[in-house]
PDB file of N, CA and C in Angstrom:
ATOM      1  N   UNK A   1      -4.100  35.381  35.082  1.00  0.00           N
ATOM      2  CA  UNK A   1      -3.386  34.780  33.982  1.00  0.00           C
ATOM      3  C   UNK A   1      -4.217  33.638  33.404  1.00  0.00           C
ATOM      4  N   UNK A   2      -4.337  33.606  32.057  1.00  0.00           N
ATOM      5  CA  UNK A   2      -5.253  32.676  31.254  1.00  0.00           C
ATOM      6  C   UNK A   2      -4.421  30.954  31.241  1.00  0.00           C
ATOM      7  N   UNK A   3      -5.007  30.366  31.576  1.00  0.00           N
ATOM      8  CA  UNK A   3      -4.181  28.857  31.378  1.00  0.00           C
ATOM      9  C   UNK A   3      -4.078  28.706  29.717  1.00  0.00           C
ATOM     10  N   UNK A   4      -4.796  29.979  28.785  1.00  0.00           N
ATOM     11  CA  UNK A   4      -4.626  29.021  27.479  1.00  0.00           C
ATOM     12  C   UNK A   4      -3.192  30.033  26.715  1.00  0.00           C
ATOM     13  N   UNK A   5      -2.405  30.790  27.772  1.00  0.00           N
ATOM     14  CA  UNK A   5      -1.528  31.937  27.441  1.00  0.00           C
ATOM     15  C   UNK A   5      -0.466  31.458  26.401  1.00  0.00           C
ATOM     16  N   UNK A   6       0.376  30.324  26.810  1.00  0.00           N
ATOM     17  CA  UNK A   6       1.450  29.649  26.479  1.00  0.00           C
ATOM     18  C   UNK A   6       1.006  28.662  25.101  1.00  0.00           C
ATOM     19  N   UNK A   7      -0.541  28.712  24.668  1.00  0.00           N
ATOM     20  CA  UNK A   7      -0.576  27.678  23.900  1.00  0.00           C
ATOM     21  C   UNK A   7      -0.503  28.600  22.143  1.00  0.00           C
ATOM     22  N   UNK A   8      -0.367  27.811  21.367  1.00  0.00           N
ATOM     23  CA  UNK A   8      -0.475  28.296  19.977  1.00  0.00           C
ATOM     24  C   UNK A   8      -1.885  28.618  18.942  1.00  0.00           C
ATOM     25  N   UNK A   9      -2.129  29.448  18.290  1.00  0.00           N
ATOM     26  CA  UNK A   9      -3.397  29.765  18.322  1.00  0.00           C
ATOM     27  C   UNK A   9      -4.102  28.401  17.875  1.00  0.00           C
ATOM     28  N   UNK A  10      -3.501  27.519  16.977  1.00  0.00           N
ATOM     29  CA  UNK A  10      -4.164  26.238  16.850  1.00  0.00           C
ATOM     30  C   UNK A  10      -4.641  25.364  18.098  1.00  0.00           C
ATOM     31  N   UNK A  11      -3.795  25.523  18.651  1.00  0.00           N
ATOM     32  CA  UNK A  11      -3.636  24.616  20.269  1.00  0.00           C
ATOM     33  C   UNK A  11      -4.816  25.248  21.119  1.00  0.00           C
ATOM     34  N   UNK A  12      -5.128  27.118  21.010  1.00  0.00           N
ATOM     35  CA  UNK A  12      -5.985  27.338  21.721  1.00  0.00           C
ATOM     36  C   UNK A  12      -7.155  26.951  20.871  1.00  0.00           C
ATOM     37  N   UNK A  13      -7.386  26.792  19.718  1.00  0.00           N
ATOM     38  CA  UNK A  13      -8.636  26.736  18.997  1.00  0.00           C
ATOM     39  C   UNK A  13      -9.111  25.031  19.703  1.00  0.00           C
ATOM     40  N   UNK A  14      -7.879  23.724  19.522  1.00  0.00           N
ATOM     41  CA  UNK A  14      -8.651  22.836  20.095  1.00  0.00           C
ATOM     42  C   UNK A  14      -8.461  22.617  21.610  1.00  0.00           C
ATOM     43  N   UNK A  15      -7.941  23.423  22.226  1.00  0.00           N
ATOM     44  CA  UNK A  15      -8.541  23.423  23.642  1.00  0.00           C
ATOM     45  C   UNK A  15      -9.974  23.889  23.491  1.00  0.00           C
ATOM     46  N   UNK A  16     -10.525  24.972  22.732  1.00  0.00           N
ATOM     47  CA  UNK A  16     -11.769  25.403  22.589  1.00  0.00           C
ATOM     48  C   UNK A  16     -12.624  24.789  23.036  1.00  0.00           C
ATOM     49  N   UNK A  17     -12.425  24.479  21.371  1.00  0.00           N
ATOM     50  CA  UNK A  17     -13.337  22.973  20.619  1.00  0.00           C
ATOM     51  C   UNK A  17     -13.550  21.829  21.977  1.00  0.00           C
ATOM     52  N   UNK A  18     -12.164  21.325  22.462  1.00  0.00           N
ATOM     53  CA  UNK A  18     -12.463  20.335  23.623  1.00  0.00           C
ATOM     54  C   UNK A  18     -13.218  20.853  25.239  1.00  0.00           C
ATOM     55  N   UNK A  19     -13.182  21.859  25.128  1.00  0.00           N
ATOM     56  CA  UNK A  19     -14.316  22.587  26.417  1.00  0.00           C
ATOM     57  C   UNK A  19     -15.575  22.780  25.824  1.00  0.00           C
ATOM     58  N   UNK A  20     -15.732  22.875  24.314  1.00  0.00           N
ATOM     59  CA  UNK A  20     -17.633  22.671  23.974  1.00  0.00           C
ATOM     60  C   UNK A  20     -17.524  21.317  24.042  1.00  0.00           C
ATOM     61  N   UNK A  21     -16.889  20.562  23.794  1.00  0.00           N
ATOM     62  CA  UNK A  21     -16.774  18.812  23.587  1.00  0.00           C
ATOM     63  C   UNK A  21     -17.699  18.603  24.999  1.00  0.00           C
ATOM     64  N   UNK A  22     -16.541  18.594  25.603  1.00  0.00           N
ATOM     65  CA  UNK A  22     -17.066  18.484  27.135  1.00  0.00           C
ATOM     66  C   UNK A  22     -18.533  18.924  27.522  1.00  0.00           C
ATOM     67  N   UNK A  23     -18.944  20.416  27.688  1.00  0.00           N
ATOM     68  CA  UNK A  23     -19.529  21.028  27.860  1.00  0.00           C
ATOM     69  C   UNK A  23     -21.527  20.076  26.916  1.00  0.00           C
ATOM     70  N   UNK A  24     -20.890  19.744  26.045  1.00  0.00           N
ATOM     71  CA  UNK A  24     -22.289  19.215  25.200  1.00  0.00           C
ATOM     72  C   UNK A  24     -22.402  17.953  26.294  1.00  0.00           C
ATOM     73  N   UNK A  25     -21.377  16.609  25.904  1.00  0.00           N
ATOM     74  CA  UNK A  25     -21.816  15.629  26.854  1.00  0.00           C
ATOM     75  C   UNK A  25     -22.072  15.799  28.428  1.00  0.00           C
ATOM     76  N   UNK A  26     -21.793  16.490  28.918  1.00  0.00           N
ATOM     77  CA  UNK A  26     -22.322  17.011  30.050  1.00  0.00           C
ATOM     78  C   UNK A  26     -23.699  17.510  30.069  1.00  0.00           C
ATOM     79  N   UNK A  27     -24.521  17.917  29.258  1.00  0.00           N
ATOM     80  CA  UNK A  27     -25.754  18.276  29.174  1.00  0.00           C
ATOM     81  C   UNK A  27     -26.199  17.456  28.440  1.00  0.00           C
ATOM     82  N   UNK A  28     -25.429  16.165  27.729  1.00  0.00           N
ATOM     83  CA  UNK A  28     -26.129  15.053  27.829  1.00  0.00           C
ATOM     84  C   UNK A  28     -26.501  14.013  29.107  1.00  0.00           C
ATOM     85  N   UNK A  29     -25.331  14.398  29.760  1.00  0.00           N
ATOM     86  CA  UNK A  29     -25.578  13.097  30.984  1.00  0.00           C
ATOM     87  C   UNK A  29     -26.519  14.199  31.841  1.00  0.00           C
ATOM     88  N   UNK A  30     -26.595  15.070  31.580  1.00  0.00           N
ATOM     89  CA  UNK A  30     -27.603  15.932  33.063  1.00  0.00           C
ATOM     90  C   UNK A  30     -29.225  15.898  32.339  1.00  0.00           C
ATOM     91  N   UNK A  31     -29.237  15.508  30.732  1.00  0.00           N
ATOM     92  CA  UNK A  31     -30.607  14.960  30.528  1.00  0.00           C
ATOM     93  C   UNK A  31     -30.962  13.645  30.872  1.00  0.00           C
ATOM     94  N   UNK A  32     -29.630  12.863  30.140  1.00  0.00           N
ATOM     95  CA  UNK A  32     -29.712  11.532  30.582  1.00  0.00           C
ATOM     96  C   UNK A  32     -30.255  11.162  32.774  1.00  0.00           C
ATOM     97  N   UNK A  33     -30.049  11.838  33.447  1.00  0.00           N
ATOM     98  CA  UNK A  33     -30.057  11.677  34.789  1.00  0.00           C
ATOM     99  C   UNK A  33     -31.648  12.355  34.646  1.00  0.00           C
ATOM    100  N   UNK A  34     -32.051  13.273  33.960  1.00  0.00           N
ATOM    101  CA  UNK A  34     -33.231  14.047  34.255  1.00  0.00           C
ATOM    102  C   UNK A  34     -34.533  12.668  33.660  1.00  0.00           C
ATOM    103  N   UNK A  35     -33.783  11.974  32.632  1.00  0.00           N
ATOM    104  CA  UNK A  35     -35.022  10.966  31.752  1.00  0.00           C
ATOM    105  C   UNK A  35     -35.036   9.969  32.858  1.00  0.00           C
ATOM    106  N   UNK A  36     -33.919  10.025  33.723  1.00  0.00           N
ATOM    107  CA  UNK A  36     -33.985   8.658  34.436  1.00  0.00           C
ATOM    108  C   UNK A  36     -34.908   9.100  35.698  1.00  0.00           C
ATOM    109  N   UNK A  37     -34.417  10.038  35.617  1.00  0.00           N
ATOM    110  CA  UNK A  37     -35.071  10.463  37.397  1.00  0.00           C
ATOM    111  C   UNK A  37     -36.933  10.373  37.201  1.00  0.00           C
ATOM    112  N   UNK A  38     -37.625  10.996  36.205  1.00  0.00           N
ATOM    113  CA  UNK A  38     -38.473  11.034  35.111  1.00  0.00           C
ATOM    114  C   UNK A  38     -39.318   9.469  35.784  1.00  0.00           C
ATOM    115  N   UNK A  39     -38.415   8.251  35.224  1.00  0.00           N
ATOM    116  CA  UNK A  39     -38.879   7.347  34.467  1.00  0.00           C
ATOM    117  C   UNK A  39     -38.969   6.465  36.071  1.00  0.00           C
ATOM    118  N   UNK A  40     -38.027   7.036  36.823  1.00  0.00           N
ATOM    119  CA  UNK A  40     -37.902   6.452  38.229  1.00  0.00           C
ATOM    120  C   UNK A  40     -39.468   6.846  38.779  1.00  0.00           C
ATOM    121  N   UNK A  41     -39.819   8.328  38.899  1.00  0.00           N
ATOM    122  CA  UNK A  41     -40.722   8.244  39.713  1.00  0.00           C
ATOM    123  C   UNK A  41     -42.528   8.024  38.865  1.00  0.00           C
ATOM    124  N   UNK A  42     -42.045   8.545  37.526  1.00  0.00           N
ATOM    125  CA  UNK A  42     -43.684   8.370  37.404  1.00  0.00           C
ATOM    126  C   UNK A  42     -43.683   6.549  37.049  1.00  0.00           C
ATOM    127  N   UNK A  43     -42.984   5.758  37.178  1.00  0.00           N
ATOM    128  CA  UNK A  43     -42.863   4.799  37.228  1.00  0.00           C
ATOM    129  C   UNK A  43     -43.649   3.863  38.722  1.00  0.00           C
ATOM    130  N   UNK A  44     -42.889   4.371  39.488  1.00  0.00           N
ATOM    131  CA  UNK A  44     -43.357   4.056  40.635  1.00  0.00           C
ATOM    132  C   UNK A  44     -44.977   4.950  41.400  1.00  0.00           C
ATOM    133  N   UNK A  45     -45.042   5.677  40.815  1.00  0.00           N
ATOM    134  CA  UNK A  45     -46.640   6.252  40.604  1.00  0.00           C
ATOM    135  C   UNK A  45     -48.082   5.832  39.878  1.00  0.00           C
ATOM    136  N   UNK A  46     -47.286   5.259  38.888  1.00  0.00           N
ATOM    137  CA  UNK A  46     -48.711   4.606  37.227  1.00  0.00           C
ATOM    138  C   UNK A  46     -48.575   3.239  37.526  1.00  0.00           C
ATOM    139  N   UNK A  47     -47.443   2.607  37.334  1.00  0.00           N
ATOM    140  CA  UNK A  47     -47.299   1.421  37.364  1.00  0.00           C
ATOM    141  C   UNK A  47     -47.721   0.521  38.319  1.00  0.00           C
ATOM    142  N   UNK A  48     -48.958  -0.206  38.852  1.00  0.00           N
ATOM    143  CA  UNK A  48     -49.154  -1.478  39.960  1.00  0.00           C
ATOM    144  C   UNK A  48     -48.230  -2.359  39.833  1.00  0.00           C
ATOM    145  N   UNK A  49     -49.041  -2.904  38.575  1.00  0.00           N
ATOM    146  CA  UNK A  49     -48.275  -4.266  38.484  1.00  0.00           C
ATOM    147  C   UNK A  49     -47.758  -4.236  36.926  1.00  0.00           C
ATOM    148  N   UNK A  50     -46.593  -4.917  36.750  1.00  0.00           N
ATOM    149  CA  UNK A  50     -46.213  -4.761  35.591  1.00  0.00           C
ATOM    150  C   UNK A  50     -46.547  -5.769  34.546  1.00  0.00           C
ATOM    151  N   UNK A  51     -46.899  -5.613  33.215  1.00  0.00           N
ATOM    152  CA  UNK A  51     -47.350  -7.033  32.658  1.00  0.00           C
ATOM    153  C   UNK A  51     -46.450  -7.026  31.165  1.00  0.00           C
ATOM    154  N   UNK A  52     -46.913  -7.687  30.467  1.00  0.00           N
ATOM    155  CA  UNK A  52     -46.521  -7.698  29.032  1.00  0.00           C
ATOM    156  C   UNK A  52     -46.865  -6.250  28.241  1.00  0.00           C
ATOM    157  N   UNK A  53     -47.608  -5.818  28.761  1.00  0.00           N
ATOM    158  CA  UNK A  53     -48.085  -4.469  28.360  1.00  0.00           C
ATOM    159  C   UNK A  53     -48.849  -3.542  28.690  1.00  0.00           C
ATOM    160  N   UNK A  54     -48.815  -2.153  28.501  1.00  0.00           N
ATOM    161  CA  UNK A  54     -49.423  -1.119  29.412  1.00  0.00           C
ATOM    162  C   UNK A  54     -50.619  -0.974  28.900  1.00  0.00           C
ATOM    163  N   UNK A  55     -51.474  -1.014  30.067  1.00  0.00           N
ATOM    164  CA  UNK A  55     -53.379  -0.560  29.849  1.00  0.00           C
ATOM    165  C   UNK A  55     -53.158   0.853  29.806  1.00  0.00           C
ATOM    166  N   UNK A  56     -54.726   1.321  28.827  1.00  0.00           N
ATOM    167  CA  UNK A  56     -54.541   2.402  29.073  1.00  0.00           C
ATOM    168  C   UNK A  56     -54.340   3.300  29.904  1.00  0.00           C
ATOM    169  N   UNK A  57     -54.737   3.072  31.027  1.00  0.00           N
ATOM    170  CA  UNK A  57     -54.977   3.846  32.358  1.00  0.00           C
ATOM    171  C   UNK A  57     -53.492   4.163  32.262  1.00  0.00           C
ATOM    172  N   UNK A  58     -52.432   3.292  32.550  1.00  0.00           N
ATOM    173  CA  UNK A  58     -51.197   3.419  32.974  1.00  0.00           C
ATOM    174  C   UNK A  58     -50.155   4.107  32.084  1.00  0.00           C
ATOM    175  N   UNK A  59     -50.602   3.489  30.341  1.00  0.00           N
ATOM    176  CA  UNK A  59     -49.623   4.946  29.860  1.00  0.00           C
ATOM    177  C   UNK A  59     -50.252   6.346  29.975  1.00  0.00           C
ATOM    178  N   UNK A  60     -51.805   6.360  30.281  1.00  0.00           N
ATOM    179  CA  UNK A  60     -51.924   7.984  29.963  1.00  0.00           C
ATOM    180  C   UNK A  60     -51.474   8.684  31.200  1.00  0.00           C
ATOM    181  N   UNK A  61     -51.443   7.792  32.702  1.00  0.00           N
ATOM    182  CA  UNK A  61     -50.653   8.413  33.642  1.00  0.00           C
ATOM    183  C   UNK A  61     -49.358   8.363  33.636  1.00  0.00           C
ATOM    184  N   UNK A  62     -48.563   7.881  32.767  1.00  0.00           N
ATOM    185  CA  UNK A  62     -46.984   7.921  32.952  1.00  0.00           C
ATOM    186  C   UNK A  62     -46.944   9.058  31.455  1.00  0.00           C
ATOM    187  N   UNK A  63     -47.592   9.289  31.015  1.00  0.00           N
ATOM    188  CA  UNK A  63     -47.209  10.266  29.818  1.00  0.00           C
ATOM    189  C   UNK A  63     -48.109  11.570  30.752  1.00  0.00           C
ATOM    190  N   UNK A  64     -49.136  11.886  31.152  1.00  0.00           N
ATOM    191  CA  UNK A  64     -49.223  12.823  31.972  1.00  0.00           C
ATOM    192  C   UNK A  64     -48.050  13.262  33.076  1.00  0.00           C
ATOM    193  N   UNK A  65     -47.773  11.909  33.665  1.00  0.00           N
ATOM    194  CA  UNK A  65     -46.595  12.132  34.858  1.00  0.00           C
ATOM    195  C   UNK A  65     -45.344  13.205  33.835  1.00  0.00           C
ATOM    196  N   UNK A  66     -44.722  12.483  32.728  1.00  0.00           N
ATOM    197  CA  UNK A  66     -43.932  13.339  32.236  1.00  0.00           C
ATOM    198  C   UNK A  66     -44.072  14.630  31.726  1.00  0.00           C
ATOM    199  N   UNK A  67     -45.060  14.668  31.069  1.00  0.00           N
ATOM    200  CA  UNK A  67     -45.505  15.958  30.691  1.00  0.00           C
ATOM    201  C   UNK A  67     -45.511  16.778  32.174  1.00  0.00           C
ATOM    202  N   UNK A  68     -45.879  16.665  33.306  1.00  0.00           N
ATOM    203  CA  UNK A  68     -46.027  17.735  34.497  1.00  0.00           C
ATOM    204  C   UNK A  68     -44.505  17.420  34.646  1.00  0.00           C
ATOM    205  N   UNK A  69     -43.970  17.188  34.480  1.00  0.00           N
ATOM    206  CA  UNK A  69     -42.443  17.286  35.172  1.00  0.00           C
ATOM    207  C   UNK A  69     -41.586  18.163  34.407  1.00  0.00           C
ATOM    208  N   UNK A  70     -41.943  17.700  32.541  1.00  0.00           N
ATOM    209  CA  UNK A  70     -41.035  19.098  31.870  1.00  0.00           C
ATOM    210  C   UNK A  70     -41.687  20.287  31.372  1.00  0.00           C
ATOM    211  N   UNK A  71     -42.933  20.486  32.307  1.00  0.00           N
ATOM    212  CA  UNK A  71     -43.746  21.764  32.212  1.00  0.00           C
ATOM    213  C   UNK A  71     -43.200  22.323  33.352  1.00  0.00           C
ATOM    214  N   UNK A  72     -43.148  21.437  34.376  1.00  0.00           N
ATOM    215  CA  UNK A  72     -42.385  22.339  35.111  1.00  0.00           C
ATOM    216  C   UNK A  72     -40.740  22.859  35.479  1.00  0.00           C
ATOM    217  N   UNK A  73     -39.750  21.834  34.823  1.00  0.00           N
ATOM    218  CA  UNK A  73     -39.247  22.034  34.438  1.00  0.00           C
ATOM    219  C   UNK A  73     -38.942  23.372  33.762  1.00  0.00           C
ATOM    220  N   UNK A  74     -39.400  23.486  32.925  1.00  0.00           N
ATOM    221  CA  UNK A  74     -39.075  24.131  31.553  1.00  0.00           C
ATOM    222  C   UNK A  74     -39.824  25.825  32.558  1.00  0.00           C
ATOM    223  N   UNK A  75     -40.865  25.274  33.502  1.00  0.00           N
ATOM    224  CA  UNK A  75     -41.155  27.070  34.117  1.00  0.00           C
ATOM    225  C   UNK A  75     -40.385  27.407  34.925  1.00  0.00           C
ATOM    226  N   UNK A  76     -39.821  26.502  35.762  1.00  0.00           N
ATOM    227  CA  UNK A  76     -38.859  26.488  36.885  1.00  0.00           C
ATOM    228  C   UNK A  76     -37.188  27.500  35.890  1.00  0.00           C
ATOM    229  N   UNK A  77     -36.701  26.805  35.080  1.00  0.00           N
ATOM    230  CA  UNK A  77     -35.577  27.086  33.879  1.00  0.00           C
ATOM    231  C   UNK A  77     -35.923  28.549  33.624  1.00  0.00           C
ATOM    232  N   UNK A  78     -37.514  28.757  32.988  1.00  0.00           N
ATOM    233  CA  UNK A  78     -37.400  30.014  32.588  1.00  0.00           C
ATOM    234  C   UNK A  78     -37.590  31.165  33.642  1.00  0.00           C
ATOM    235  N   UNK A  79     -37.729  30.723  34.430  1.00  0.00           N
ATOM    236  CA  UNK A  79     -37.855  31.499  35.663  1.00  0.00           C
ATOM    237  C   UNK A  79     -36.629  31.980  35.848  1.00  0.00           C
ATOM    238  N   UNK A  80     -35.590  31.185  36.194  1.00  0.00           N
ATOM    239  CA  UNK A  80     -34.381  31.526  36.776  1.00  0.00           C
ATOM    240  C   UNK A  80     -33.403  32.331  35.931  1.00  0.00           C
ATOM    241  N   UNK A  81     -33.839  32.104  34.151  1.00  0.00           N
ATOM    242  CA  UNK A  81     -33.019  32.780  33.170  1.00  0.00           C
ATOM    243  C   UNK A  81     -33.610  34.485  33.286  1.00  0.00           C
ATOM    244  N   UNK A  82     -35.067  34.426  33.580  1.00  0.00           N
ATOM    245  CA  UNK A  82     -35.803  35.826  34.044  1.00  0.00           C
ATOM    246  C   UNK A  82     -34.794  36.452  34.989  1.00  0.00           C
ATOM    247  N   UNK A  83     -34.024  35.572  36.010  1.00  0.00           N
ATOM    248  CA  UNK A  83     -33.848  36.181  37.272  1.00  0.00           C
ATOM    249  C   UNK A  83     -32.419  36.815  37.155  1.00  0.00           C
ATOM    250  N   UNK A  84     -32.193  36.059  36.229  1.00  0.00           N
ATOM    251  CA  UNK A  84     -30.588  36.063  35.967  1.00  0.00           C
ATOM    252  C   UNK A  84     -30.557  37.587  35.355  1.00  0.00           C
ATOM    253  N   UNK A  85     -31.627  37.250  33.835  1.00  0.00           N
ATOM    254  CA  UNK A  85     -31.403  38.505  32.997  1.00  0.00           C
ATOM    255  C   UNK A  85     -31.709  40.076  34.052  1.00  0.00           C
ATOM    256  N   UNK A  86     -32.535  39.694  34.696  1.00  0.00           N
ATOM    257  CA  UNK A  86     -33.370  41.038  35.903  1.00  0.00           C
ATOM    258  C   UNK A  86     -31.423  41.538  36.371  1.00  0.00           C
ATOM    259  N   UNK A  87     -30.953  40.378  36.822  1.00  0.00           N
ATOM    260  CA  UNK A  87     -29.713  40.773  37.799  1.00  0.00           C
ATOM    261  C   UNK A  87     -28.478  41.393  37.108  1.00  0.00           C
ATOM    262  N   UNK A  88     -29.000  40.977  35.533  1.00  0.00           N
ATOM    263  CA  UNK A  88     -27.331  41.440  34.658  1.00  0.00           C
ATOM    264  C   UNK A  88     -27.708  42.773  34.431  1.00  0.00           C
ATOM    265  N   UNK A  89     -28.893  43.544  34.585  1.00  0.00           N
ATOM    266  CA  UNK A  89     -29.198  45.077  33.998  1.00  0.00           C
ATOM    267  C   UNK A  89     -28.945  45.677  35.019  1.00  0.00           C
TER     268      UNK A  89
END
């Protein structure tokens, strides 16, 4: 039995609407946690000492650090959508 059975088709349209609502900020806070997690470690990797401003050395390793994280990322993701699609045929 559907929980949206009893509602009116308007009522089901913004229950909809309020489960993509949801559904978006939620894949905001799971980027938001991914930039942090990100910023946590290549942070503690590039960074010695912290000053008024970054030498080069230190942003091209904290912009390398990120770049290897949503390369892998992003192979890790497409991997699993591969695995998924392999399992739905």
């Amino acid at each position: 039995m559907d929980s949206f059975d009893n509602l009116s088709g308007s009522e089901k349209a913004e229950a909809a609407e309020l489960q993509r609502m949801i559904a978006v900020e939620q894949q905001k806070a799971q980027f938001q946690a991914q930039v942090h997690s990100f910023t946590d470690i290549c942070w503690d990797k590039c960074v010695d000492s912290p000053g008024s401003k970054l030498d080069y050395r230190t942003e091209q390793c904290l912009v390398s650090c990120v770049e290897r994280f949503i390369d892998t990322t992003l192979t890790i993701t497409n991997r699993f959508t591969q695995m998924v699609q392999k399992g739905a045929h």
